[in-house]
C-alpha atoms as a PDB file:
ATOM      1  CA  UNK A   1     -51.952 -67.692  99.876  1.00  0.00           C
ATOM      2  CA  UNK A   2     -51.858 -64.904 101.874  1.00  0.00           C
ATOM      3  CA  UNK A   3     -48.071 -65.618 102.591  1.00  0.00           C
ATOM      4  CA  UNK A   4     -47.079 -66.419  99.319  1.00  0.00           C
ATOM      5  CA  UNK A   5     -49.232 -62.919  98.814  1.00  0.00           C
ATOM      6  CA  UNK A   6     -47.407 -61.190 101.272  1.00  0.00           C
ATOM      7  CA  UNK A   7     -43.944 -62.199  99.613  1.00  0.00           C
ATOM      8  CA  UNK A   8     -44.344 -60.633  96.641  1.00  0.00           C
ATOM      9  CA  UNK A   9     -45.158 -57.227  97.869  1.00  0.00           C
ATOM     10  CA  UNK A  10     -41.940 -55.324  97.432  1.00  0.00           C
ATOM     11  CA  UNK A  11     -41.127 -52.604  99.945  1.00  0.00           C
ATOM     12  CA  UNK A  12     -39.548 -49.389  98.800  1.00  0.00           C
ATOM     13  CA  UNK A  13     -36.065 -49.358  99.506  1.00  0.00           C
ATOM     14  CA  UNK A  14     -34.473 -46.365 101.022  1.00  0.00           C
ATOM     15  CA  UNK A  15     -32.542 -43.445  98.881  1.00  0.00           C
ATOM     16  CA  UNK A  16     -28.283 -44.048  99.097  1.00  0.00           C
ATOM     17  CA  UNK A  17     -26.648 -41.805 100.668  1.00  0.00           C
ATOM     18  CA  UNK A  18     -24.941 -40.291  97.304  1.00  0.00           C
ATOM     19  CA  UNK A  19     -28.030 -39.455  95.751  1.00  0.00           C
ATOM     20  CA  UNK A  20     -29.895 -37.671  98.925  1.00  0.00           C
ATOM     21  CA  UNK A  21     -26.747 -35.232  98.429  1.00  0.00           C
ATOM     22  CA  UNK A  22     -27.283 -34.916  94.859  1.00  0.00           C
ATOM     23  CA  UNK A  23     -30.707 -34.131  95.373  1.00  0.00           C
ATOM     24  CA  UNK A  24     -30.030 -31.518  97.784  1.00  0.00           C
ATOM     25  CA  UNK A  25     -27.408 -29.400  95.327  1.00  0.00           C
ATOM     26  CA  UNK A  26     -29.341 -30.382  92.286  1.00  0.00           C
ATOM     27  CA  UNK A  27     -30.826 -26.570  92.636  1.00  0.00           C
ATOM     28  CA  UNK A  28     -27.991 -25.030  93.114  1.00  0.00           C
ATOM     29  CA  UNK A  29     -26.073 -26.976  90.213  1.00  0.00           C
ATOM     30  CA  UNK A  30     -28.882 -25.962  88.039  1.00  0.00           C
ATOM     31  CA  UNK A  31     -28.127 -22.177  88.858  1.00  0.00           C
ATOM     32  CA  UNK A  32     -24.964 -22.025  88.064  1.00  0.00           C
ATOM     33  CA  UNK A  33     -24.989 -24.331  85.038  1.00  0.00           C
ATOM     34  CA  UNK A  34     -27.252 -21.165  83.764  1.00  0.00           C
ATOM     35  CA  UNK A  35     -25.314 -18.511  85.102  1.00  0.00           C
ATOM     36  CA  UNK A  36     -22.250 -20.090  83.162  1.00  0.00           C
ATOM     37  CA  UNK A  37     -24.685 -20.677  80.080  1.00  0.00           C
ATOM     38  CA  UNK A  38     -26.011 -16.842  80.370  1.00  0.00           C
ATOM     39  CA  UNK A  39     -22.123 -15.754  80.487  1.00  0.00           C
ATOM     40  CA  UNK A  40     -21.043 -18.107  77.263  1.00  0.00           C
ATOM     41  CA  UNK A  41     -22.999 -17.084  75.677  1.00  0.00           C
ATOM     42  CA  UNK A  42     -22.688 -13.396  76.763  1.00  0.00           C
ATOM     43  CA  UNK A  43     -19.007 -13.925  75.814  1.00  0.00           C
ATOM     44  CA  UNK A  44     -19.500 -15.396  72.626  1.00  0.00           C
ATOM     45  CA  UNK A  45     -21.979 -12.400  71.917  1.00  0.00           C
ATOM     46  CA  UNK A  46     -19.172  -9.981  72.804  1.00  0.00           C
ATOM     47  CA  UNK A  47     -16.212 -11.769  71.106  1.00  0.00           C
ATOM     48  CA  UNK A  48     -18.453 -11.955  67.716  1.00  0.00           C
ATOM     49  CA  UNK A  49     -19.156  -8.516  67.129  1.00  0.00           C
ATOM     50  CA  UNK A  50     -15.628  -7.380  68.504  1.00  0.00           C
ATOM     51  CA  UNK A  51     -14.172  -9.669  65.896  1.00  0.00           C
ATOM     52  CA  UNK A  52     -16.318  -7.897  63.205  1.00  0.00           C
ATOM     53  CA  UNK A  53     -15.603  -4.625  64.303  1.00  0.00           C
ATOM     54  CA  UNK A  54     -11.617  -5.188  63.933  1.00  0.00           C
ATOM     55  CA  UNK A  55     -12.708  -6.941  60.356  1.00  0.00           C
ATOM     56  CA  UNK A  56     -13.753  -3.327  59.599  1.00  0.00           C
ATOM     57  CA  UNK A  57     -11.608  -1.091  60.989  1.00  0.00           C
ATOM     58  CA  UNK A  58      -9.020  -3.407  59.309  1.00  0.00           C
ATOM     59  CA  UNK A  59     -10.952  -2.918  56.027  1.00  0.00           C
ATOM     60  CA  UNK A  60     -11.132   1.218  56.648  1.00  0.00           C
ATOM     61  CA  UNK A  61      -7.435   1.574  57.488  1.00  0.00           C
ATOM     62  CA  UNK A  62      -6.900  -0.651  54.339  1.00  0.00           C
ATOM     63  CA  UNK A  63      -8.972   1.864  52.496  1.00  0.00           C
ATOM     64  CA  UNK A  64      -7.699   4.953  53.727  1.00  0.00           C
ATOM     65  CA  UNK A  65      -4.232   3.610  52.950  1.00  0.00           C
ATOM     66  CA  UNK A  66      -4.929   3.269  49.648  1.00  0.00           C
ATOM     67  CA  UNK A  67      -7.161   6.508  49.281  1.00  0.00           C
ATOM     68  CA  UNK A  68      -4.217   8.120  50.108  1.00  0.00           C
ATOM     69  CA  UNK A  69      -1.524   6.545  48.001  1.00  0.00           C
ATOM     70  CA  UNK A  70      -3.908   7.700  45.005  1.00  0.00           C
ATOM     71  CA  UNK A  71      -3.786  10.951  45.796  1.00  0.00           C
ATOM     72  CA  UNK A  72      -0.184  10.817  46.176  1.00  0.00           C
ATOM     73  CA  UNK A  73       0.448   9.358  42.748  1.00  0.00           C
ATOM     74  CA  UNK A  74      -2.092  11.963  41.585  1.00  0.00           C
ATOM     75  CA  UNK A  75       0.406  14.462  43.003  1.00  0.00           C
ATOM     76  CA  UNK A  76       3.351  12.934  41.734  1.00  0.00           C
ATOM     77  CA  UNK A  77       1.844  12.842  38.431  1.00  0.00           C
ATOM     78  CA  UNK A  78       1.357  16.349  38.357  1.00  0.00           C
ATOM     79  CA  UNK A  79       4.454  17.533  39.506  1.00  0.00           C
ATOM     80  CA  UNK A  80       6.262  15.133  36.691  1.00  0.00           C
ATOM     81  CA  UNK A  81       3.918  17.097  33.915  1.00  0.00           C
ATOM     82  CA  UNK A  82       5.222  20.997  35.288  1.00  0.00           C
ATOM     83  CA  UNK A  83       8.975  19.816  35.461  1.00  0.00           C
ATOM     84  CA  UNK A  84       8.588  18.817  31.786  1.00  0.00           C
ATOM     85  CA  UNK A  85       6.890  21.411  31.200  1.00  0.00           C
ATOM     86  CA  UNK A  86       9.451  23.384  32.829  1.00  0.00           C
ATOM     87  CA  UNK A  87      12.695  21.033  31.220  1.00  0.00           C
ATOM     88  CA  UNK A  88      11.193  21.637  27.953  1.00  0.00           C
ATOM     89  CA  UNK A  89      11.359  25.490  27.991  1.00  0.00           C
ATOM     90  CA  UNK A  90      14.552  25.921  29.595  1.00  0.00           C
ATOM     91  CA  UNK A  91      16.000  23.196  26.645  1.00  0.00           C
ATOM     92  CA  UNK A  92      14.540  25.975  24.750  1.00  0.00           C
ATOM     93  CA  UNK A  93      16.205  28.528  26.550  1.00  0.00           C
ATOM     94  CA  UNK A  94      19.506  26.920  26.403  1.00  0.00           C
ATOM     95  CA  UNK A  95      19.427  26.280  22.553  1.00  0.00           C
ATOM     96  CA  UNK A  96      18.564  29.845  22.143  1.00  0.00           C
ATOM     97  CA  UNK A  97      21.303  30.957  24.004  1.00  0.00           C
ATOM     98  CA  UNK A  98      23.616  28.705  22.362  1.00  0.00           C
ATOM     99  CA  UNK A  99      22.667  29.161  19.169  1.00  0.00           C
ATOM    100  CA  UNK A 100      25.477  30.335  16.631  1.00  0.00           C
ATOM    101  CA  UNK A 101      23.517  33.377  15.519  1.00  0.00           C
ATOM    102  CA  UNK A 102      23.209  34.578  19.045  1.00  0.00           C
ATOM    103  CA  UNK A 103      27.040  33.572  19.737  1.00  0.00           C
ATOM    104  CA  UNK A 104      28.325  35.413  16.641  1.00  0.00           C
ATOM    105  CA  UNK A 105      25.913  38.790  17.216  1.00  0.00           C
ATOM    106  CA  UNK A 106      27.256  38.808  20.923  1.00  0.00           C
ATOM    107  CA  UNK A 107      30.542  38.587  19.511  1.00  0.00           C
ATOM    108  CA  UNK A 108      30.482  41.555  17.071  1.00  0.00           C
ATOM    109  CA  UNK A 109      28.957  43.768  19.996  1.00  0.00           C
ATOM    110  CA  UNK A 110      32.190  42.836  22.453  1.00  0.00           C
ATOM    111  CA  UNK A 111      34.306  43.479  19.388  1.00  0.00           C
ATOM    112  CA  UNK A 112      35.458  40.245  18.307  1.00  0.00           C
ATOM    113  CA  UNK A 113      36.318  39.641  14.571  1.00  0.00           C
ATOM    114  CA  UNK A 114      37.051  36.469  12.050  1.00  0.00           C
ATOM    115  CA  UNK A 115      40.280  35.148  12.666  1.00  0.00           C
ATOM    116  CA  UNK A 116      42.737  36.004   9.326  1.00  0.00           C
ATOM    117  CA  UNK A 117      45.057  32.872  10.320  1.00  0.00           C
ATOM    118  CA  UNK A 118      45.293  29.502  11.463  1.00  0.00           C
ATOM    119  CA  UNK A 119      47.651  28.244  13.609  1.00  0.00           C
ATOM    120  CA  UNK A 120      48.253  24.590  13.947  1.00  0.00           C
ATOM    121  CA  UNK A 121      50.499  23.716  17.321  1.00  0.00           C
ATOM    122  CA  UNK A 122      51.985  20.338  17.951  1.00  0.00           C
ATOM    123  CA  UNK A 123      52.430  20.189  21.604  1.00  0.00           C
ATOM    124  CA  UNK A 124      55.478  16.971  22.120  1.00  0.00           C
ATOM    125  CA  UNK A 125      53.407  14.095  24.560  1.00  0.00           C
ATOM    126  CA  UNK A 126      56.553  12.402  27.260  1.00  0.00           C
ATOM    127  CA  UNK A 127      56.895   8.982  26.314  1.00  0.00           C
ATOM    128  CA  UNK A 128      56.065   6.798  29.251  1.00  0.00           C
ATOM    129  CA  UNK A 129      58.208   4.513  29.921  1.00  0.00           C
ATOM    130  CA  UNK A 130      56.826   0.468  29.505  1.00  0.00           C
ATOM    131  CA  UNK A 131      57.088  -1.531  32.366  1.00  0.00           C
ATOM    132  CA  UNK A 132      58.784  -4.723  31.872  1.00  0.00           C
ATOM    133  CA  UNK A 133      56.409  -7.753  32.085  1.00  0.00           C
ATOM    134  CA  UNK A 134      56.962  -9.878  34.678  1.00  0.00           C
ATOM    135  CA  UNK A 135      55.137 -11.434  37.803  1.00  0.00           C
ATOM    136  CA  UNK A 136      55.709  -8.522  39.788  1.00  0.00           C
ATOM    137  CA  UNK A 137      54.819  -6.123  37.603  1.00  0.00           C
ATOM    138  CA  UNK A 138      51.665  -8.527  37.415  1.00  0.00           C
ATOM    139  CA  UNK A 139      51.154  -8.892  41.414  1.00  0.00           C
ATOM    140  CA  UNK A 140      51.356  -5.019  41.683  1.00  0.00           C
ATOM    141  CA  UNK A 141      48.300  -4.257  38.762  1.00  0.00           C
ATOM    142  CA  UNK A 142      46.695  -6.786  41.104  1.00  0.00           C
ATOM    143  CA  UNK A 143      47.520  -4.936  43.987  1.00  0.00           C
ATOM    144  CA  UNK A 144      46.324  -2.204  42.293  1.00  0.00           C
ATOM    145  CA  UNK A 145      42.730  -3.690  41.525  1.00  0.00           C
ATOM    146  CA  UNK A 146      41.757  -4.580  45.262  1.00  0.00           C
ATOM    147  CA  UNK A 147      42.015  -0.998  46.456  1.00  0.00           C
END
C-alpha cells in the first residue's frame, strides 16, 4: 500500500524555460502596454477635439462668408436704387431739353425763322453693277464669310 501510495503522489514539475522568461518581462510588458494605452488614448483625446475645432472654424469661415456676401448685395442694392434714381432725372433732363417748345424758343433767340419753301432734292444713287452668278462668284461670298 504504501507503494502503490507512494505512486500516486505527483511531484511538481519544473517551469519551461519559455515561460521563466515570460515571467521575468511580464512587468515590464505590463508598463508599456499602459504607457501605449495612456498615449491612445491621449491621441484620440487630442485628434477629437482638433477635429471639432476645424468643424467650427469651418462653420465660422462659412458664416463670415456669407455675412459678407449680404452686405454686399445690400450694397449693390442700394447703389442700383440711386442710379435709377439718378437715370430717371437725367431722362427728365434730356426730354426737357429736347422738348420742341424749348427747341423752337432757343431758336427764335439765335434768330432762326419758319422756312417759306420746301425744297425736295433727288440725289441720282450709281447703279451697282450685278455680278454674274456662277460658282466663283459663289466660292468668293464664301470666301467672304470665313473671314
Amino acid at each position: 500500500m504504501i507503494a502503490r501510495s507512494l505512486s500516486r503522489v505527483t511531484h511538481p514539475t519544473l517551469p519551461s524555460s519559455a515561460a521563466i522568461r515570460s515571467g521575468r518581462g511580464a512587468g515590464e510588458r505590463r508598463r508599456k502596454i499602459a504607457a501605449r494605452t495612456r498615449y491612445a488614448m491621449l491621441a484620440r483625446l487630442v485628434v477629437s477635439v482638433v477635429s471639432v475645432t476645424a468643424l467650427v472654424m469651418v462653420y465660422l469661415l462659412l458664416m463670415a462668408k456669407a455675412t459678407q456676401l449680404n452686405y454686399d448685395l445690400v450694397a449693390a442694392t442700394h447703389e442700383r436704387t440711386q442710379l435709377q434714381a439718378r437715370t430717371a432725372h437725367l431722362q427728365d433732363v434730356l426730354s426737357t431739353l429736347e422738348s420742341r417748345e424749348r427747341l423752337s424758343q432757343y431758336a427764335r433767340e439765335l434768330g432762326m425763322t419758319e422756312p417759306q419753301s420746301f425744297t425736295v432734292v433727288d440725289i441720282p444713287t450709281e447703279h451697282v453693277a450685278q455680278r454674274q452668278s456662277s460658282a466663283l462668284a459663289f466660292l468668293w461670298s464664301v470666301r467672304d464669310w470665313l473671314k
